[in-house]
C-alpha atoms as a PDB file:
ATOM      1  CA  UNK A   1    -258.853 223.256   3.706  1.00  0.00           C
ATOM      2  CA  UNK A   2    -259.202 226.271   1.462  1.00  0.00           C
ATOM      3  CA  UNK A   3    -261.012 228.599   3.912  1.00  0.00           C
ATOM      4  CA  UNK A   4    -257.637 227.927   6.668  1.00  0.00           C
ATOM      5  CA  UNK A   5    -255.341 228.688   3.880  1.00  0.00           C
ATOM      6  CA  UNK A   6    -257.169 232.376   3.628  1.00  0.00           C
ATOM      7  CA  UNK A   7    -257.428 232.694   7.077  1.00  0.00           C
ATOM      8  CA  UNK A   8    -260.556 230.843   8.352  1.00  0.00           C
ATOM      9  CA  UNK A   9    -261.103 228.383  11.538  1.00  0.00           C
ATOM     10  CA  UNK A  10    -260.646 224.871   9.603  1.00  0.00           C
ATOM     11  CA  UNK A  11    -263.771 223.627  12.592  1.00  0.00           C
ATOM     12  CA  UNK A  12    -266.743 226.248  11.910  1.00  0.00           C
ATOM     13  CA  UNK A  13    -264.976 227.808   9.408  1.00  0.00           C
ATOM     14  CA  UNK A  14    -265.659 231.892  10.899  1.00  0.00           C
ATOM     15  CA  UNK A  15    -262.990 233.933   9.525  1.00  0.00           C
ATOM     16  CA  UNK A  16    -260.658 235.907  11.604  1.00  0.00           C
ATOM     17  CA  UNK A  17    -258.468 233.076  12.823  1.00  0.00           C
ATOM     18  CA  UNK A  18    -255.610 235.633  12.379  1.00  0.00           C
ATOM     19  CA  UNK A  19    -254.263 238.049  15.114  1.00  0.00           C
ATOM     20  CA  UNK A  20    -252.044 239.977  12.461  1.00  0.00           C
ATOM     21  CA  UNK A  21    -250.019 239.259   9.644  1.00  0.00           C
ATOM     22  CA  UNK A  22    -248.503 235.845  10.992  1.00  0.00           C
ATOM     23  CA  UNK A  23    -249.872 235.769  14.699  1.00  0.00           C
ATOM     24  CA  UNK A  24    -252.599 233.610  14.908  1.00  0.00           C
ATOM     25  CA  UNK A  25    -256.253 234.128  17.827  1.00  0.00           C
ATOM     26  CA  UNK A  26    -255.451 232.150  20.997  1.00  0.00           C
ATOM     27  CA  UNK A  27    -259.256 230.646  19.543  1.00  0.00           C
ATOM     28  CA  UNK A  28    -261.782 230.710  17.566  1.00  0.00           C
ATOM     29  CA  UNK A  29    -264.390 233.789  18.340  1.00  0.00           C
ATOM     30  CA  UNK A  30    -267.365 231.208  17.050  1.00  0.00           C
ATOM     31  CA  UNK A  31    -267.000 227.675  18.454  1.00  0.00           C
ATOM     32  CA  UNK A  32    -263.918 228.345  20.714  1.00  0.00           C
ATOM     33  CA  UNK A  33    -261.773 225.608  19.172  1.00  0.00           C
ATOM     34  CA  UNK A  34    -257.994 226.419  20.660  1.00  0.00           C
ATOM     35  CA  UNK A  35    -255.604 226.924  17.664  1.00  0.00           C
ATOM     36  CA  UNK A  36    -252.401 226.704  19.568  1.00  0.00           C
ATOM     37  CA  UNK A  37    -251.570 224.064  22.375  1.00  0.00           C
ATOM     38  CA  UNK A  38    -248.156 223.795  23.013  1.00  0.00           C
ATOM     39  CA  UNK A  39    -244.901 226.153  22.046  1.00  0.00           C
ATOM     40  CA  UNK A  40    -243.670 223.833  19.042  1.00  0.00           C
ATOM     41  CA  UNK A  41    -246.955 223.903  17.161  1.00  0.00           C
ATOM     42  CA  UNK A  42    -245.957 226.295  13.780  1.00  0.00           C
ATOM     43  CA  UNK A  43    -242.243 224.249  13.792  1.00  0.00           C
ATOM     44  CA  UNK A  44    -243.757 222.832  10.775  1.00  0.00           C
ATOM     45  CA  UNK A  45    -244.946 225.344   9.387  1.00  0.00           C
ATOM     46  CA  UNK A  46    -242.054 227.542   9.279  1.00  0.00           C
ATOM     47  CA  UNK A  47    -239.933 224.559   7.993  1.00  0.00           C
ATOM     48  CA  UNK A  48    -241.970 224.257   4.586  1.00  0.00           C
ATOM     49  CA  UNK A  49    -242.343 227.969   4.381  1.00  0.00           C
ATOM     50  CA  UNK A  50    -238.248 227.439   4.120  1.00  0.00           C
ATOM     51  CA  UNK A  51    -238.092 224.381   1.941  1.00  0.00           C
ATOM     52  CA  UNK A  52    -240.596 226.106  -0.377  1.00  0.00           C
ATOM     53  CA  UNK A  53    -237.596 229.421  -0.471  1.00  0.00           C
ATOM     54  CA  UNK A  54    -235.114 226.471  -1.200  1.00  0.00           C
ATOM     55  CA  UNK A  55    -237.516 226.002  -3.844  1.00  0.00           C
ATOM     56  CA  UNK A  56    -238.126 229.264  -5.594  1.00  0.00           C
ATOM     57  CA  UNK A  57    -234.215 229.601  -5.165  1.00  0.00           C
ATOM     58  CA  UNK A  58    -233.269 226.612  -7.384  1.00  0.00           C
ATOM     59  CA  UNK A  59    -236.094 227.645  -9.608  1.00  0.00           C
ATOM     60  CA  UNK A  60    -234.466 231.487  -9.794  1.00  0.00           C
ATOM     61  CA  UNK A  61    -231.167 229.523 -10.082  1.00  0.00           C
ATOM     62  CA  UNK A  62    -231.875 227.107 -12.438  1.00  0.00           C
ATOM     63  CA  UNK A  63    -233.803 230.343 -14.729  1.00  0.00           C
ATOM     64  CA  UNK A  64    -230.861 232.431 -14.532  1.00  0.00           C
ATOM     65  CA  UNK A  65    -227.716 230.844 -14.946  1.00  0.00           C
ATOM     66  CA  UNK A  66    -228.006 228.614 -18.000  1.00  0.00           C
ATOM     67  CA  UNK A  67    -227.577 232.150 -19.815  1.00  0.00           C
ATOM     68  CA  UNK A  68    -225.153 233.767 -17.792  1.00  0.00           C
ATOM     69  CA  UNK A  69    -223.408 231.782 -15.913  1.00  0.00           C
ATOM     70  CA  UNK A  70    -222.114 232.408 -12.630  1.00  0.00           C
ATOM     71  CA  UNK A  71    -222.726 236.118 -12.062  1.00  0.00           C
ATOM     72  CA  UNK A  72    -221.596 238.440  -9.510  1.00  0.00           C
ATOM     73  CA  UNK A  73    -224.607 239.713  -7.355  1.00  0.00           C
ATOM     74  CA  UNK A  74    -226.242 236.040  -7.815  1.00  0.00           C
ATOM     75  CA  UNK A  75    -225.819 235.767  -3.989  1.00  0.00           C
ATOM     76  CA  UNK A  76    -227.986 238.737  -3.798  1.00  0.00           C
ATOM     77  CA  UNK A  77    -230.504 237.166  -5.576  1.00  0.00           C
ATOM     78  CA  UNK A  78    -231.093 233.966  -4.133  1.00  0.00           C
ATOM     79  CA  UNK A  79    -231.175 235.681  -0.692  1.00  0.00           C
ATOM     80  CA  UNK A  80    -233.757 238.224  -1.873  1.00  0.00           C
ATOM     81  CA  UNK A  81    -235.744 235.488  -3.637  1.00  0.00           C
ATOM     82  CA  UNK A  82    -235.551 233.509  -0.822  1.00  0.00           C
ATOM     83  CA  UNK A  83    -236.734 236.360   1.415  1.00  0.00           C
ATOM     84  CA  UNK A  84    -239.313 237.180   0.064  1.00  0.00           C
ATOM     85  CA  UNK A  85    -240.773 233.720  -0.661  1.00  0.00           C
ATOM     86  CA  UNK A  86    -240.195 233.094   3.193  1.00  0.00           C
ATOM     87  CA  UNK A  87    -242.389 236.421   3.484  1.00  0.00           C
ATOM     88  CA  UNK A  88    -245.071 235.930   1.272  1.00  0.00           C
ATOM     89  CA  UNK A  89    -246.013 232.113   1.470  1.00  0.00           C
ATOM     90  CA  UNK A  90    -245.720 232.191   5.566  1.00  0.00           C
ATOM     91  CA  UNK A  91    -249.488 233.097   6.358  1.00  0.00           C
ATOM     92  CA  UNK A  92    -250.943 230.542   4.032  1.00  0.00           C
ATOM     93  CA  UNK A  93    -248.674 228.280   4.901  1.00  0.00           C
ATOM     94  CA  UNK A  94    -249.431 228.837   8.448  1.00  0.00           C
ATOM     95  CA  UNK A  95    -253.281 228.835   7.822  1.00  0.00           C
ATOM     96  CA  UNK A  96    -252.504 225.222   6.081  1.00  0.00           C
ATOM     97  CA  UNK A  97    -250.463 223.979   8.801  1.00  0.00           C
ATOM     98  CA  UNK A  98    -253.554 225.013  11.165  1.00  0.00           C
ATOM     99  CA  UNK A  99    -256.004 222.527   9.327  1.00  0.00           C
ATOM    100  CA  UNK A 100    -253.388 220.434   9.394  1.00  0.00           C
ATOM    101  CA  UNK A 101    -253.482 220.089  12.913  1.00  0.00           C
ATOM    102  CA  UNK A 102    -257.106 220.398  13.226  1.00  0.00           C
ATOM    103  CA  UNK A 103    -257.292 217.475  10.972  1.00  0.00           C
ATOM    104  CA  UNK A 104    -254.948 215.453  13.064  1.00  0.00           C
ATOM    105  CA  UNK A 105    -256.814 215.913  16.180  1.00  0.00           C
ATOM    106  CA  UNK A 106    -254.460 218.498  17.673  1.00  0.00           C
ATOM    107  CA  UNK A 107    -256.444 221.923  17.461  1.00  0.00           C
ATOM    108  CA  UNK A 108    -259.975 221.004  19.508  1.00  0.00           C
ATOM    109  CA  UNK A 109    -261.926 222.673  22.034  1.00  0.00           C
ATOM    110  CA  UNK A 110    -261.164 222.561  25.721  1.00  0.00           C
ATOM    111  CA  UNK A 111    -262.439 219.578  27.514  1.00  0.00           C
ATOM    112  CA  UNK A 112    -263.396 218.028  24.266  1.00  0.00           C
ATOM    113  CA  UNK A 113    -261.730 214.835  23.428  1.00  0.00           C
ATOM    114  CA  UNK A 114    -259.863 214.834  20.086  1.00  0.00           C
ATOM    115  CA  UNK A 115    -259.674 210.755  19.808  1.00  0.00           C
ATOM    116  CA  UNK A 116    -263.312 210.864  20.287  1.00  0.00           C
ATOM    117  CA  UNK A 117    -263.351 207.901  23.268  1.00  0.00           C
ATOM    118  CA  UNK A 118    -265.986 208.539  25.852  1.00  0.00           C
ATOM    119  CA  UNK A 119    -265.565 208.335  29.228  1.00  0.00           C
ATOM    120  CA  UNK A 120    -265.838 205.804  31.744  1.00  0.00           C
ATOM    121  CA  UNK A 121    -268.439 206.306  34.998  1.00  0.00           C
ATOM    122  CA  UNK A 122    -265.744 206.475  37.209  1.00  0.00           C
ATOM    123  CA  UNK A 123    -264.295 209.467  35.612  1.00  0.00           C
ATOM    124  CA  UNK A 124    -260.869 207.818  33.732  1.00  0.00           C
ATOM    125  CA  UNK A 125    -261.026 206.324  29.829  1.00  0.00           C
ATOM    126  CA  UNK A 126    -261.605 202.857  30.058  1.00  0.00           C
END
């Protein structure tokens, strides 16, 4: 789980399983497992790279204005804590989200069946 956190394919574990700073291989270069299947799969991911902003927000909050109290520029703040939380927890997050998946059954190989059933002689699953 580690190794897809810093970028690594959670089957073989080969690094390079990142295109980029966020964008992501259509595969794996070693064992060819396919990290993205449908449109929807890094929904997740991008939802707890924003609850963990929510996060470091009440945390700046809650840090902050005990002392001071309601300041003006605290807006400010919380957006550019927020911002940069978004920013800097996305990849790992991301890589996470990808072992996630792989863990789930989702990210596989083509023609490789995630449930692990084999198939019937006549070609369907029995």
């Amino acid at each position: 789980m580690i190794g897809a956190v810093v970028g690594r394919c959670p089957a073989c574990g080969a690094p390079g399983a990142f295109d980029g700073v966020y964008r992501l291989r259509p595969r794996c270069a070693r064992c060819g497992v396919v990290f993205e299947r449908d449109g929807g799969t890094w929904l997740g991911a991008a939802a707890l790279a924003y609850a963990l902003a929510v996060v470091a927000m009440g945390l700046f909050a809650w840090a902050t204005v005990p002392g001071r109290g309601l300041y003006a520029g605290l807006e400010f703040w919380l957006v550019g804590v927020a911002v940069a939380t978004v920013v800097l927890v996305y990849r790992p997050v991301k890589g996470w989200w990808l072992w996630v998946t792989w863990a789930a059954g989702w990210v596989h190989r083509d023609g490789e069946d995630p449930e692990g059933a084999s198939a019937t002689p006549g070609g369907g699953r029995p």
